[in-house]
N, C-alpha and C. Protein backbone atom coordinates (compact mmCIF):
# COMPACT_ATOMS: atom_id res chain seq x y z
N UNK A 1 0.84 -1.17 0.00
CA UNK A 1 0.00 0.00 0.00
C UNK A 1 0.89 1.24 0.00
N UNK A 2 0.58 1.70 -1.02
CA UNK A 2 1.36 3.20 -0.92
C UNK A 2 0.86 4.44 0.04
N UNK A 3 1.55 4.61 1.00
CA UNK A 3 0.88 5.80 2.16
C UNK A 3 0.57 6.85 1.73
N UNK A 4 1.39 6.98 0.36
CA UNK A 4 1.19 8.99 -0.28
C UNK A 4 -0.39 8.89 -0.68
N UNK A 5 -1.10 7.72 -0.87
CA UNK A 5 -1.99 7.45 -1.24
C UNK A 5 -3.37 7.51 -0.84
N UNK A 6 -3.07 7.97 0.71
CA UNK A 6 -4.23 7.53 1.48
C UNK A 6 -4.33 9.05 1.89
N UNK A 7 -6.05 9.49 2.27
CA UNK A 7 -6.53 11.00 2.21
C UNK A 7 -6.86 10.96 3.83
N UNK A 8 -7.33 12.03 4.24
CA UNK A 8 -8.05 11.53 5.33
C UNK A 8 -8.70 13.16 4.99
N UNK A 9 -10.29 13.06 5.51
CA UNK A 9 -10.98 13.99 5.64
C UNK A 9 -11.16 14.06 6.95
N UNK A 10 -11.20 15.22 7.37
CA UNK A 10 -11.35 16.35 8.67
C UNK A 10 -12.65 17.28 9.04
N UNK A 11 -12.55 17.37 9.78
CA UNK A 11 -13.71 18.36 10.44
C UNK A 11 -13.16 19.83 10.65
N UNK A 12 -13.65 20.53 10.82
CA UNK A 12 -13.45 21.95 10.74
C UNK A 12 -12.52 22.46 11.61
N UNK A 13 -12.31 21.43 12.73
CA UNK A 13 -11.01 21.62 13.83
C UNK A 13 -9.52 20.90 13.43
N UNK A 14 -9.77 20.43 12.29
CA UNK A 14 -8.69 19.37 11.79
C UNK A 14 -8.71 18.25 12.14
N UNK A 15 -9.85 17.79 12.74
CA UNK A 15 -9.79 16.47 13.53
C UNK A 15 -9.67 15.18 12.05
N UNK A 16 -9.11 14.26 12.64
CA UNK A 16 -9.37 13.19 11.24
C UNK A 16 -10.79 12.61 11.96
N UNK A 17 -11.59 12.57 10.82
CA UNK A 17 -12.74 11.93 10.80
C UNK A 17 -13.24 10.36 9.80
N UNK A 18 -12.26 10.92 8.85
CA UNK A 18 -12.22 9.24 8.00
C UNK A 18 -11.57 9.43 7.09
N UNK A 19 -11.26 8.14 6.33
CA UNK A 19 -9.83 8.06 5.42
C UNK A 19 -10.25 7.59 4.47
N UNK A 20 -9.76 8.18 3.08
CA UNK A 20 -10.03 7.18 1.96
C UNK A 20 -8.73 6.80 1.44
N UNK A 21 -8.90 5.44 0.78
CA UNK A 21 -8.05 4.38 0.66
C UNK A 21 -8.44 3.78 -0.98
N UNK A 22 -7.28 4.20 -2.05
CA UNK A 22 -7.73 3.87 -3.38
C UNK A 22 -7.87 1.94 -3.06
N UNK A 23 -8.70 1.90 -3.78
CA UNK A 23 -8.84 0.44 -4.09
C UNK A 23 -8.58 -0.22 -4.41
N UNK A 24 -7.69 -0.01 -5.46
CA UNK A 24 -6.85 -0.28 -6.85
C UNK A 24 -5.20 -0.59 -5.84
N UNK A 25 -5.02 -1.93 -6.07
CA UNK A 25 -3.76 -2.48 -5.65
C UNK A 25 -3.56 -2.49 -4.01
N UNK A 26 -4.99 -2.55 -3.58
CA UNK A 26 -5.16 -2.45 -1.92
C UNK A 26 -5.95 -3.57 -2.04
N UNK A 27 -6.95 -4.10 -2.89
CA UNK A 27 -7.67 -5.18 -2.34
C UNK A 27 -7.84 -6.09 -1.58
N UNK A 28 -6.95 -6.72 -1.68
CA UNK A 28 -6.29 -7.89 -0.66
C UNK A 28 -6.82 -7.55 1.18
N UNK A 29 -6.11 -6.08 1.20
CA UNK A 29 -5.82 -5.77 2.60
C UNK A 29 -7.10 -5.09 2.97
N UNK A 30 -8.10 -4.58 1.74
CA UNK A 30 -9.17 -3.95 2.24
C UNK A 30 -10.33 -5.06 2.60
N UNK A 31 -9.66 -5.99 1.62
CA UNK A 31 -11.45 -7.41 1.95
C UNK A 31 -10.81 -7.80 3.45
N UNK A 32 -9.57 -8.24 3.42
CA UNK A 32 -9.39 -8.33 5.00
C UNK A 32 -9.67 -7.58 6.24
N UNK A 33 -9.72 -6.16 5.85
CA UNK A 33 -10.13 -5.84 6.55
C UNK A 33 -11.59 -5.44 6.85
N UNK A 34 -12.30 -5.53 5.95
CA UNK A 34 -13.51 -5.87 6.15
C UNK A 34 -14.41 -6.65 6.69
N UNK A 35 -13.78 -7.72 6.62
CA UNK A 35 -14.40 -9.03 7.01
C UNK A 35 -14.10 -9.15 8.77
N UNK A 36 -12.43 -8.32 8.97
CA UNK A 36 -12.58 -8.33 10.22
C UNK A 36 -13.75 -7.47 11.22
N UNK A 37 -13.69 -6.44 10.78
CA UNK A 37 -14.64 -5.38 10.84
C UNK A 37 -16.69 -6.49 11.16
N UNK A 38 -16.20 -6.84 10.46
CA UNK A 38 -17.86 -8.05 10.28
C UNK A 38 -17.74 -9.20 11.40
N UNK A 39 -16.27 -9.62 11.39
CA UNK A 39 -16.11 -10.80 12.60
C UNK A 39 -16.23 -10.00 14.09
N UNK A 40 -15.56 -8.83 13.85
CA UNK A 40 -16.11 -8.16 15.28
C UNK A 40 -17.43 -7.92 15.69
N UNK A 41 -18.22 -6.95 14.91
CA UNK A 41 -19.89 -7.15 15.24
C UNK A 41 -20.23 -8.24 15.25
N UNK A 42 -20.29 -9.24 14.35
CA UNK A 42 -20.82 -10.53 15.26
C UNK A 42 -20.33 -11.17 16.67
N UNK A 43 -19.15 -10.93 16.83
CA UNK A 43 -18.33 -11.26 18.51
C UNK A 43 -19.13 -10.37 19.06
N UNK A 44 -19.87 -8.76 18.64
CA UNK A 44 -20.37 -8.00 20.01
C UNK A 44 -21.31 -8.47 19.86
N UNK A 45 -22.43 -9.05 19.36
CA UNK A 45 -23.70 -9.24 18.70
C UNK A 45 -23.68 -10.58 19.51
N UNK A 46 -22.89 -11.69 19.53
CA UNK A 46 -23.22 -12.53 20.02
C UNK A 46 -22.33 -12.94 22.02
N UNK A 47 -21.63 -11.71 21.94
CA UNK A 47 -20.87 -12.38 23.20
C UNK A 47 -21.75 -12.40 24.63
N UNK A 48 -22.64 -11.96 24.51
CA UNK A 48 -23.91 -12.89 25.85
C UNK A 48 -24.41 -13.95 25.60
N UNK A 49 -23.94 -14.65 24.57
CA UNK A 49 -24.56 -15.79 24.21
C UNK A 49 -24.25 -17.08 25.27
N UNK A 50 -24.92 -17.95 25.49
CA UNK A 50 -24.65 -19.08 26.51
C UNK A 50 -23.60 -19.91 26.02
N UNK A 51 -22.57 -19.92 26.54
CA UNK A 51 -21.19 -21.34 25.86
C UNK A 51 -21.80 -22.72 26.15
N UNK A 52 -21.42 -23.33 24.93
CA UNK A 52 -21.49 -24.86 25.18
C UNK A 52 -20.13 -25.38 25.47
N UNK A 53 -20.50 -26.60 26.01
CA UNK A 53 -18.90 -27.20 25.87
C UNK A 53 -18.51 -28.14 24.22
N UNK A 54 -17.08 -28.11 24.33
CA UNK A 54 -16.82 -28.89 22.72
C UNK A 54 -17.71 -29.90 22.90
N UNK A 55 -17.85 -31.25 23.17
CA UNK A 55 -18.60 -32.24 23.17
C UNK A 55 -19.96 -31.84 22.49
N UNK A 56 -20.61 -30.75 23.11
CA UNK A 56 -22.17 -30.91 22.45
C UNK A 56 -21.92 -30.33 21.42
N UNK A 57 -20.92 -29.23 21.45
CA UNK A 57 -20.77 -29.13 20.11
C UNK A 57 -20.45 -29.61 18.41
N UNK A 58 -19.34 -30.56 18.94
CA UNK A 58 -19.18 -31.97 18.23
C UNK A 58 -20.72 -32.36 17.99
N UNK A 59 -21.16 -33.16 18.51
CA UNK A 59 -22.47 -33.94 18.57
C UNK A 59 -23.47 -33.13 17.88
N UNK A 60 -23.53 -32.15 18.12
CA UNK A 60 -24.60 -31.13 17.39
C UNK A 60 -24.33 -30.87 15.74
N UNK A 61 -22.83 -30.86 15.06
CA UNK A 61 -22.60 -30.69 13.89
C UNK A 61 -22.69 -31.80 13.74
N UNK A 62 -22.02 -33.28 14.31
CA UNK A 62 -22.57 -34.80 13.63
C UNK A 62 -23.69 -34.59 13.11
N UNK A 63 -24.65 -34.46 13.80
CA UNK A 63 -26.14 -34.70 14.10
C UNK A 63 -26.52 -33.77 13.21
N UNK A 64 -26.15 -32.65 12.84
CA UNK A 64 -26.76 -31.60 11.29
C UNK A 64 -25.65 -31.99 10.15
N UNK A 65 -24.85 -33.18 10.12
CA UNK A 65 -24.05 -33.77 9.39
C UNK A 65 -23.33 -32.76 8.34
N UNK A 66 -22.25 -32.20 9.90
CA UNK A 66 -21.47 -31.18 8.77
C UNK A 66 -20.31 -31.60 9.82
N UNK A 67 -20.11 -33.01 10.39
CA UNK A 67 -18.89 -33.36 11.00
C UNK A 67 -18.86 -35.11 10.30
């Protein structure tokens, strides 16, 4: 990624408020980072969720036969 490359827009105090990032020969690093971006809201989205232990978990993918 070339750094000369990357903008960042500001607010009227100079604050950085967001960055643009050409697309073109960044791909790679932008789907990655996207997807992380997506794996996090689902971690906040689901982290009250009740844990199972491995075992039922095992048993539960047998049993929808994707083990």
């Amino acid at each position: 990624m070339n750094i000369e490359s990357i903008q960042y827009v500001t607010n009227e105090k100079g604050a950085r408020m967001a960055v643009v990032i050409p697309i073109e020969g960044n791909e790679d690093a932008l789907n990655e980072f996207l997807e992380d971006i997506y794996g996090h809201k689902i971690i906040q989205k689901r982290r009250r969720e009740k844990t199972i232990t491995k075992d039922r978990l095992l048993k539960g993918l047998k049993n929808d036969g994707l083990l």
